[in-house]
Protein backbone atom coordinates (compact mmCIF):
# COMPACT_ATOMS: atom_id res chain seq x y z
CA UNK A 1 -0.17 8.64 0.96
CA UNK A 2 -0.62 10.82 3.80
CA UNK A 3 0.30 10.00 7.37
CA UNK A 4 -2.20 11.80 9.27
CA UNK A 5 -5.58 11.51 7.50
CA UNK A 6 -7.72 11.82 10.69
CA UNK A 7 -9.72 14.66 10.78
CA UNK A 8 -11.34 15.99 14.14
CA UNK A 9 -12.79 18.71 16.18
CA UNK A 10 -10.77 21.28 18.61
CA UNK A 11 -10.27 19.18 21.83
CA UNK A 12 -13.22 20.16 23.82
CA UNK A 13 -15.69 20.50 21.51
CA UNK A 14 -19.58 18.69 22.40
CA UNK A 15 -19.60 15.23 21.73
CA UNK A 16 -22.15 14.82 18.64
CA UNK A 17 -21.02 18.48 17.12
CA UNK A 18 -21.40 18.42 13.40
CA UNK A 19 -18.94 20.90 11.52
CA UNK A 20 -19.12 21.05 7.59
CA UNK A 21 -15.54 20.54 6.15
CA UNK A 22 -14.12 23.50 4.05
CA UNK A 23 -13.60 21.61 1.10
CA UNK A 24 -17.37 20.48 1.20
CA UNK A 25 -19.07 19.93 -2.31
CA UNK A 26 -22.10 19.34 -4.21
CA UNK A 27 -23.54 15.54 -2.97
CA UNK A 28 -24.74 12.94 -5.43
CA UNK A 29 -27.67 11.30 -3.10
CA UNK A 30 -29.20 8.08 -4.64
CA UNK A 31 -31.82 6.31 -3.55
CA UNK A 32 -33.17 2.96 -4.57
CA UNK A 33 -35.94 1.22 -3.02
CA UNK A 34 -36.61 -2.50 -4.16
CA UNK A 35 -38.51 -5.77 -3.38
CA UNK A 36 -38.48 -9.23 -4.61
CA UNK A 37 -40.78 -7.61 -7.68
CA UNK A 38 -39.90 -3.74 -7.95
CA UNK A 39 -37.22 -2.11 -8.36
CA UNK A 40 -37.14 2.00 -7.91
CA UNK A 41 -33.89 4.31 -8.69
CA UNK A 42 -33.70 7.62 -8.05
CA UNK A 43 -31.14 10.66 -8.08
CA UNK A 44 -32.60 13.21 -4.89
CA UNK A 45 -31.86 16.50 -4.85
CA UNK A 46 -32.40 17.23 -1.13
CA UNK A 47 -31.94 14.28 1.66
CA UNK A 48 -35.49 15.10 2.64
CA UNK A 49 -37.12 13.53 -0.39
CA UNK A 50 -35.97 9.91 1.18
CA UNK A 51 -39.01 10.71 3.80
CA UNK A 52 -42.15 8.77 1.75
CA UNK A 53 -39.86 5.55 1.55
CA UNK A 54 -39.74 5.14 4.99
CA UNK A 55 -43.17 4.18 5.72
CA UNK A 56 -43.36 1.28 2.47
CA UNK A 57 -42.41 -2.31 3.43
CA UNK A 58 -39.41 -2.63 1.02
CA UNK A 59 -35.87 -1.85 1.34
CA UNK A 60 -34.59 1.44 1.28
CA UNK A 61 -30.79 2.06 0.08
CA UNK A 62 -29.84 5.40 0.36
CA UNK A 63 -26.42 6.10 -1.05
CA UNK A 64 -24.32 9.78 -0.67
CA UNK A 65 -21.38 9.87 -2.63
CA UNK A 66 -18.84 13.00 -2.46
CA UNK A 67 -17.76 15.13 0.86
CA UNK A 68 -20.92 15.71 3.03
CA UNK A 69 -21.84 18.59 4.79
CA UNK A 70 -22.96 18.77 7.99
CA UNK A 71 -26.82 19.71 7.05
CA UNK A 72 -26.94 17.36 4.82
CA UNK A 73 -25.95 14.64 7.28
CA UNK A 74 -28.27 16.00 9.66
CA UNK A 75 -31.56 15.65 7.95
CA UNK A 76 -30.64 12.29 7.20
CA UNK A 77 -30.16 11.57 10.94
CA UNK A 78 -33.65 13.31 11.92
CA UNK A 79 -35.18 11.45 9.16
CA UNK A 80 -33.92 8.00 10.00
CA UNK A 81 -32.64 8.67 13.59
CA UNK A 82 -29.05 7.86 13.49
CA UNK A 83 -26.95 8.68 16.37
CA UNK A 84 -25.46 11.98 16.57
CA UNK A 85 -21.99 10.60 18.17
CA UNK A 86 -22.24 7.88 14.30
CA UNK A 87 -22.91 10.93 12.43
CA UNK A 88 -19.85 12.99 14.27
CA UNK A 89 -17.72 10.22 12.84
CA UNK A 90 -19.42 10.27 9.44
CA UNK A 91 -18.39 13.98 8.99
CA UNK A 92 -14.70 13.25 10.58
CA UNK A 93 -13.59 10.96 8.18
CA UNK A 94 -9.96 8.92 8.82
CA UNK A 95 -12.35 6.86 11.53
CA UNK A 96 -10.08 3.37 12.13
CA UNK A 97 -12.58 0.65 10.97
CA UNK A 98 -15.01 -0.30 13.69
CA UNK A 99 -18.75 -1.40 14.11
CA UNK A 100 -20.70 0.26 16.72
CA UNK A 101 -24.41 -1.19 17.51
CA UNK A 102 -26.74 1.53 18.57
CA UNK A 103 -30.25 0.43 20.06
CA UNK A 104 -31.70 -0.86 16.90
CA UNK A 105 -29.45 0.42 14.03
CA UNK A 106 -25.91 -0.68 13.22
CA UNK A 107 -23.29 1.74 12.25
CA UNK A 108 -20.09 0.69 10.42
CA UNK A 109 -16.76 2.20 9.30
CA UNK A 110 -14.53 0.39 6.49
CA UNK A 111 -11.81 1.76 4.40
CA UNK A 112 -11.67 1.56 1.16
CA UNK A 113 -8.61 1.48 -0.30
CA UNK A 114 -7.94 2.57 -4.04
CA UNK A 115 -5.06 3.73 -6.55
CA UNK A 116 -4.96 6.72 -7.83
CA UNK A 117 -3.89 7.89 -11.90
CA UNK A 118 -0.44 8.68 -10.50
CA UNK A 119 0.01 5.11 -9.00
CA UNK A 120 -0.86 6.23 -5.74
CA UNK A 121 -2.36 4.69 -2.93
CA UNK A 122 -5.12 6.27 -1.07
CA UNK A 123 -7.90 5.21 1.54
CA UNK A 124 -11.77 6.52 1.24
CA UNK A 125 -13.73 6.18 4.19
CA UNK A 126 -17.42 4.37 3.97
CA UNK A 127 -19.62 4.86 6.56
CA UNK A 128 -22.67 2.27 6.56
CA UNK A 129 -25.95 2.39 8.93
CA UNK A 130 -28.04 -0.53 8.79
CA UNK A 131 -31.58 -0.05 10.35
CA UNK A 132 -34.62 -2.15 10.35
CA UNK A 133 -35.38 -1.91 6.30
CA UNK A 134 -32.74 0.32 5.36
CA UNK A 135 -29.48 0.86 4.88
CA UNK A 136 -27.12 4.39 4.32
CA UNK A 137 -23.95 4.95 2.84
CA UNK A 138 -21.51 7.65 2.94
CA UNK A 139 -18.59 7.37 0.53
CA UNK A 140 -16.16 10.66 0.33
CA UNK A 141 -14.90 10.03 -3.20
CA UNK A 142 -16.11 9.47 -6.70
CA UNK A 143 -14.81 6.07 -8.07
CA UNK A 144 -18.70 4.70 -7.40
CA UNK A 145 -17.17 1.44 -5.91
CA UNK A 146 -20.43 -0.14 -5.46
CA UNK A 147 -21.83 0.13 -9.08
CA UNK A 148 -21.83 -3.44 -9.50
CA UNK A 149 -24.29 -3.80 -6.63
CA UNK A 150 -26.42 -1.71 -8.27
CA UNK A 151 -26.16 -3.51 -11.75
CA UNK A 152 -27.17 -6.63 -9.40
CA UNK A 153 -30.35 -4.76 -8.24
CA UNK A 154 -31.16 -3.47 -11.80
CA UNK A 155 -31.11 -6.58 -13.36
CA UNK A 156 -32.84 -8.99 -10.02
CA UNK A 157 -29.55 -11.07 -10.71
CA UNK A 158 -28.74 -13.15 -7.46
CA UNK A 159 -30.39 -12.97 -4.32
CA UNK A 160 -30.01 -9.60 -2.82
CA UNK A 161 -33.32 -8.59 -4.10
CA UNK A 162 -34.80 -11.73 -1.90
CA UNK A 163 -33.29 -10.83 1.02
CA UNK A 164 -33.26 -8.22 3.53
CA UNK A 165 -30.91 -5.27 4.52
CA UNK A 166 -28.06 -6.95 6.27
CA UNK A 167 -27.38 -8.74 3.28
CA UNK A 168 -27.42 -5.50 1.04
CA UNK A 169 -25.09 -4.75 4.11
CA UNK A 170 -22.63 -7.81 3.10
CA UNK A 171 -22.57 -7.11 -0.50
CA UNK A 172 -21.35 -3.60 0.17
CA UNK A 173 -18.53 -5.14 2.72
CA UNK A 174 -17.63 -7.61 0.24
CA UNK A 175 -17.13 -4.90 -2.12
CA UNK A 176 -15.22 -2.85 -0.20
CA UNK A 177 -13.03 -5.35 0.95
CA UNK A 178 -12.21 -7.16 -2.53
CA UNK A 179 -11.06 -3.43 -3.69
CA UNK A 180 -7.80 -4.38 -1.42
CA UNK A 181 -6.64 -7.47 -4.02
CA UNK A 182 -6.51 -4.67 -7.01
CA UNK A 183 -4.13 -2.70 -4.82
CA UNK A 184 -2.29 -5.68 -3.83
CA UNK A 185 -1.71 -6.79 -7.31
CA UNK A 186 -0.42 -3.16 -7.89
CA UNK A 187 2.36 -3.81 -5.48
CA UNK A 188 2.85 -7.29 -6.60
CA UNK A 189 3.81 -5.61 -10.51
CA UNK A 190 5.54 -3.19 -8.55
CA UNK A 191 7.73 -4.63 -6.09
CA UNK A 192 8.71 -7.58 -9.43
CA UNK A 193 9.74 -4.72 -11.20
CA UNK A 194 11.74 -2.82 -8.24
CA UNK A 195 13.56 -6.16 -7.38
CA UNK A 196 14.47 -6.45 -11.20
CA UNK A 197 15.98 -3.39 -10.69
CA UNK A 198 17.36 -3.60 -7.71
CA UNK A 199 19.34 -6.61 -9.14
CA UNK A 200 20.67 -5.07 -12.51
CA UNK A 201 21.16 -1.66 -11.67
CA UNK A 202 20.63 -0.64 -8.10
CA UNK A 203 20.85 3.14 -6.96
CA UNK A 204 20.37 6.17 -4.61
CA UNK A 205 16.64 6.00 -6.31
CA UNK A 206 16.28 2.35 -5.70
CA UNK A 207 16.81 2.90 -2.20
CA UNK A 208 13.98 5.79 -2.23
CA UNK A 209 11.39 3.40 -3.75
CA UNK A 210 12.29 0.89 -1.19
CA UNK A 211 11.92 3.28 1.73
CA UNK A 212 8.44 4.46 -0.09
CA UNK A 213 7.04 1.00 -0.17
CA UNK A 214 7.83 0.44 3.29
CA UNK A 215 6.04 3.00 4.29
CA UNK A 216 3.35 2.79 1.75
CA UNK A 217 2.68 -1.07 3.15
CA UNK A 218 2.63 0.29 6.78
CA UNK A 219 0.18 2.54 6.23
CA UNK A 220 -2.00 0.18 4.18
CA UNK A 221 -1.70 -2.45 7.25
CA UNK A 222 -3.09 -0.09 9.67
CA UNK A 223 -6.12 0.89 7.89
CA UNK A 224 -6.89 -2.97 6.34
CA UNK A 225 -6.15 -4.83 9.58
CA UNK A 226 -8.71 -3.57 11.87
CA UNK A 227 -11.20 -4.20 9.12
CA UNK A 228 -10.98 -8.07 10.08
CA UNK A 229 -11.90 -7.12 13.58
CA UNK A 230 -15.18 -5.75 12.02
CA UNK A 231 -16.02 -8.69 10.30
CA UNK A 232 -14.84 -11.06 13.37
CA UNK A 233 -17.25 -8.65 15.56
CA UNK A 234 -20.29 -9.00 13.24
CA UNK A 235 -19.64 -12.93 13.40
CA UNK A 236 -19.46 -13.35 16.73
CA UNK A 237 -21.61 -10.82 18.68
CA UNK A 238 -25.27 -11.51 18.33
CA UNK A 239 -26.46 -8.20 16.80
CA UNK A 240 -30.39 -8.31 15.49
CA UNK A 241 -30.14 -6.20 12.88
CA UNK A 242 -27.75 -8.98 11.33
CA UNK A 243 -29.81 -12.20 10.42
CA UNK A 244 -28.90 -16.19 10.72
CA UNK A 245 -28.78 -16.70 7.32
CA UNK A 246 -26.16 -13.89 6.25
CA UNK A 247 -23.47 -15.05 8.40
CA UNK A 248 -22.09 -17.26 5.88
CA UNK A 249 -21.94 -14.82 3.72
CA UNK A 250 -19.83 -12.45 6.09
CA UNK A 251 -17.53 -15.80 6.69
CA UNK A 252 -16.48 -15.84 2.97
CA UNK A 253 -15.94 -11.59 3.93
CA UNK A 254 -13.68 -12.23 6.75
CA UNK A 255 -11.47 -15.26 4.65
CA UNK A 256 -10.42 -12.63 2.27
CA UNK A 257 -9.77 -10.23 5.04
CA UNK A 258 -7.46 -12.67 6.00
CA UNK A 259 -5.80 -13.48 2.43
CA UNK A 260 -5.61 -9.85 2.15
CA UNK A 261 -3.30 -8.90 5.24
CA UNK A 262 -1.17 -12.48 4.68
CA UNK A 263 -0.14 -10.63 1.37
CA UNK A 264 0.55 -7.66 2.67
CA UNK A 265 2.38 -9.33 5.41
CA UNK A 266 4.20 -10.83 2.91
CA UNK A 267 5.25 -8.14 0.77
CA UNK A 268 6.45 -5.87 3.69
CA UNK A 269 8.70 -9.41 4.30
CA UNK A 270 9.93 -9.34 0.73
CA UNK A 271 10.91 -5.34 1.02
CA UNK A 272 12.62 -5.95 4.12
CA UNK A 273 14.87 -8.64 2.38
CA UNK A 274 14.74 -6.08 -0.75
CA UNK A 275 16.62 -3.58 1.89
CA UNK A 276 19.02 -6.35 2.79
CA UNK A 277 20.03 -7.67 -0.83
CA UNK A 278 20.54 -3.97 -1.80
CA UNK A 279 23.14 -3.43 1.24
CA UNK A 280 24.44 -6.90 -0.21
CA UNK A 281 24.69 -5.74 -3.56
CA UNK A 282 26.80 -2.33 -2.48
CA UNK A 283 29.19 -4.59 -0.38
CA UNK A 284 29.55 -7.11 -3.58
CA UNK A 285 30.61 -3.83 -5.64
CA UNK A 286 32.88 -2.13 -3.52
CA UNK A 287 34.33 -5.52 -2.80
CA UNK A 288 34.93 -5.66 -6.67
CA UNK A 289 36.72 -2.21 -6.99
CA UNK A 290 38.70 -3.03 -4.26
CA UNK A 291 39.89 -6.49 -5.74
CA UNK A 292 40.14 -4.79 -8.84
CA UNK A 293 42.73 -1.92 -7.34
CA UNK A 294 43.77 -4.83 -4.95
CA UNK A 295 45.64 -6.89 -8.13
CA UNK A 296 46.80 -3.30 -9.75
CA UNK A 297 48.36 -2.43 -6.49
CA UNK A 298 50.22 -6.00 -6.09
CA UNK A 299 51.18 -6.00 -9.65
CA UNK A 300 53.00 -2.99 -9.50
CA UNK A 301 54.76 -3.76 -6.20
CA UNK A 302 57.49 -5.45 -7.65
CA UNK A 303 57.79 -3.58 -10.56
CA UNK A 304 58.18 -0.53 -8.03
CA UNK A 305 60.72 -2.15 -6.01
CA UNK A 306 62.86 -2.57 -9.10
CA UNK A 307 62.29 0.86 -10.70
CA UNK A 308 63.27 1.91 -6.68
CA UNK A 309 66.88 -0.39 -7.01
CA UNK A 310 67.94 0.77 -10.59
CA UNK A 311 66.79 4.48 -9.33
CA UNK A 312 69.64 4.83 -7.10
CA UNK A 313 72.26 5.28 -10.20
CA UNK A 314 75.03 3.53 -8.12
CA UNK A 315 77.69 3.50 -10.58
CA UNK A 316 81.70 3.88 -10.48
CA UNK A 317 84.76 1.62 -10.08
CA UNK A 318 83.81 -0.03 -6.82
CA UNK A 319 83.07 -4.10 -6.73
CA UNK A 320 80.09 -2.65 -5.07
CA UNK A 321 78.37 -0.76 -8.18
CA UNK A 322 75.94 -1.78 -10.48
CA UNK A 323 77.43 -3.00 -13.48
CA UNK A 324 74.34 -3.22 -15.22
CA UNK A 325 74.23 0.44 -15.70
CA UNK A 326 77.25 0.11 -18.26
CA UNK A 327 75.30 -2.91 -20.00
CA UNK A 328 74.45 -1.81 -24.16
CA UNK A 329 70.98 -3.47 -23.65
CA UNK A 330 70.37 -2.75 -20.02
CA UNK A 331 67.44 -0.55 -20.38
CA UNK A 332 65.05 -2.72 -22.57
CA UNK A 333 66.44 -6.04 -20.93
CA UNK A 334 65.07 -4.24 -17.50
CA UNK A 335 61.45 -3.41 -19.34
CA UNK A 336 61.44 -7.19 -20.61
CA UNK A 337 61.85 -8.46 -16.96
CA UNK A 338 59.59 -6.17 -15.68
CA UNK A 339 57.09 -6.93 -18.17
CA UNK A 340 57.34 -10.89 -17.49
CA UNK A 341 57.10 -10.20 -13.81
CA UNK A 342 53.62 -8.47 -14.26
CA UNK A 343 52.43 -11.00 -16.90
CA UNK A 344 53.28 -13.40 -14.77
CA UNK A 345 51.60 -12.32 -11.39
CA UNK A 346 48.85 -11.62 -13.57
CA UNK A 347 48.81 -15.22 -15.10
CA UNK A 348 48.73 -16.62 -11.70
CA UNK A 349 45.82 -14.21 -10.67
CA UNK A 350 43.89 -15.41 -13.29
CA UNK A 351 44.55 -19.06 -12.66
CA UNK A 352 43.46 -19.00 -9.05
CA UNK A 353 40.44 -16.87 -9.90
CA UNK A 354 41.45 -13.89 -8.12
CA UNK A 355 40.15 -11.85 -10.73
């Protein structure tokens, strides 16, 4: 996961300056236009084609999938007349989560987060303008996150076909925001496997994954927890373009925005103590080679101390010399006594659970 993921204009540049990315691509641009009793679908080739579904009473979801250049984004501004400073942020993508009310059209920025082939996490921004019978999307990568929403309109299953644009505008949060429980239950396999490691066989790489995670969860924290704040904003401030009857609806949104960040909460909690029992678990070790050499080293202190005595080859006629030199079976009587000595230190050990 990168660090920096915010991309913006030279310092100085015009507020409102739209500047097509390098890496800028082909768009998919899909429209669909539905009431209660139709249902339209269409792939566009050119943003201007949305201009004849502006003037029907019906609403009008146009969706633009991939990185979008900055023509591209423009026409759609003329055509539905988004604000140039909500389009700026549209093109600079790494926005932090936010919802911005302009006159009579609400703009929105929500991170998606996802996990990539290599078991990577990564964040996608959406940007979202709700408008009095429509609703936009931007979405800079190509999972198609919000295919279930369209299966819903296809098929007139629930109510989002009955109701208006702001609740096309909660299905596409609640989306977005349910993504995050996949991820988290990617960690969750994760960090139950790392701590299963980190018990049997801990390592230099152990301690790499555990640094990763930290960081990994960090990162995730900072672009999930503002995304609360949206919801919390759309609750409480009395915006038109959001209706009575689809605050309940962003309610259930904001309770998982707050089972979402509890887990992650959590988890960072559980790698901290992961850091912690792995500094435990290199103590226990070393303690164990150094009881280990601890007993070898007491063992052979005697049996050193003797060698030392019988090493000093005092022999002769004085009362003072060590008659056990001339002794027939002085040499294997002194390995016998040195072998009970370190049986017997080593009998002892094990009775008091030394070792």
């Amino acid at each position: 996961m990168s660090y920096f993921t915010k991309r913006y204009h030279p310092p100085g540049t015009s507020p409102g300056t739209l500047v097509t990315e390098e890496k800028a691509e082909e768009l998919r641009i899909q429209l669909l236009d539905y009431t209660p009793g139709e249902f339209l679908e269409l792939t566009l080739e050119h943003p201007q084609e949305c201009q004849p579904y502006l003037e029907k009473k019906s609403i009008t979801w146009v969706h633009v999938e991939g990185v979008a250049r900055a023509e591209t984004v423009r026409v759609l501004g003329n055509l539905f007349g988004l604000h140039p400073l909500a389009l700026e942020d549209v093109i600079n993508t790494g926005q932090r989560p936010k919802a911005d009310s302009y006159d009579e059209q609400l703009f929105v920025v929500m991170n998606l987060p996802t996990v990539s082939e290599q078991g990577e996490i990564e964040t996608e921004q959406v940007s979202l303008f709700l408008g009095d019978g429509f609703l936009i999307s931007f979405h800079r990568g190509d999972s198609r996150p919000f295919e279930p929403v369209v299966q819903r309109l296809r098929k007139h299953s629930g109510k989002i076909r009955e109701r208006k644009a702001d609740y096309l505008l909660y299905a596409l949060l609640d989306v977005i925001i349910d993504l995050g429980f996949p991820v988290l239950e990617f960690y969750s396999e994760y960090i139950e496997d790392l701590e299963i490691e980190l018990l049997e066989n801990p390592g230099k790489e152990t301690l790499a994954k555990i640094h990763q995670l930290k960081r990994e969860l960090l990162m995730l924290r900072r672009m999930l927890w503002p995304q609360r704040e949206v919801i919390n904003n759309l609750l409480r401030e009395e915006l038109p373009q959001i209706r009575q009857e689809t605050l309940p609806y962003l309610r259930d949104c904001y309770d998982h925005t707050i089972q979402i960040i509890d887990l992650i909460e959590v988890y960072r909690e559980m790698t901290s103590s992961m850091m912690d029992v792995y500094l435990s678990s290199l103590s226990n070790r070393m303690n164990e080679v150094m009881k280990v050499l601890t007993v070898i080293a007491t063992i052979f202190i005697p049996l050193t101390f003797i060698a030392g005595v019988y090493g000093m080859n005092f022999a002769g006629d004085s009362p003072w010399a060590m008659p056990e030199l001339e002794w027939y079976y002085s040499y294997p009587v002194l390995w016998l006594i040195m072998l009970a000595i370190a049986g017997g230190m080593v009998v002892y050990f094990r009775r008091r659970n030394w070792f």
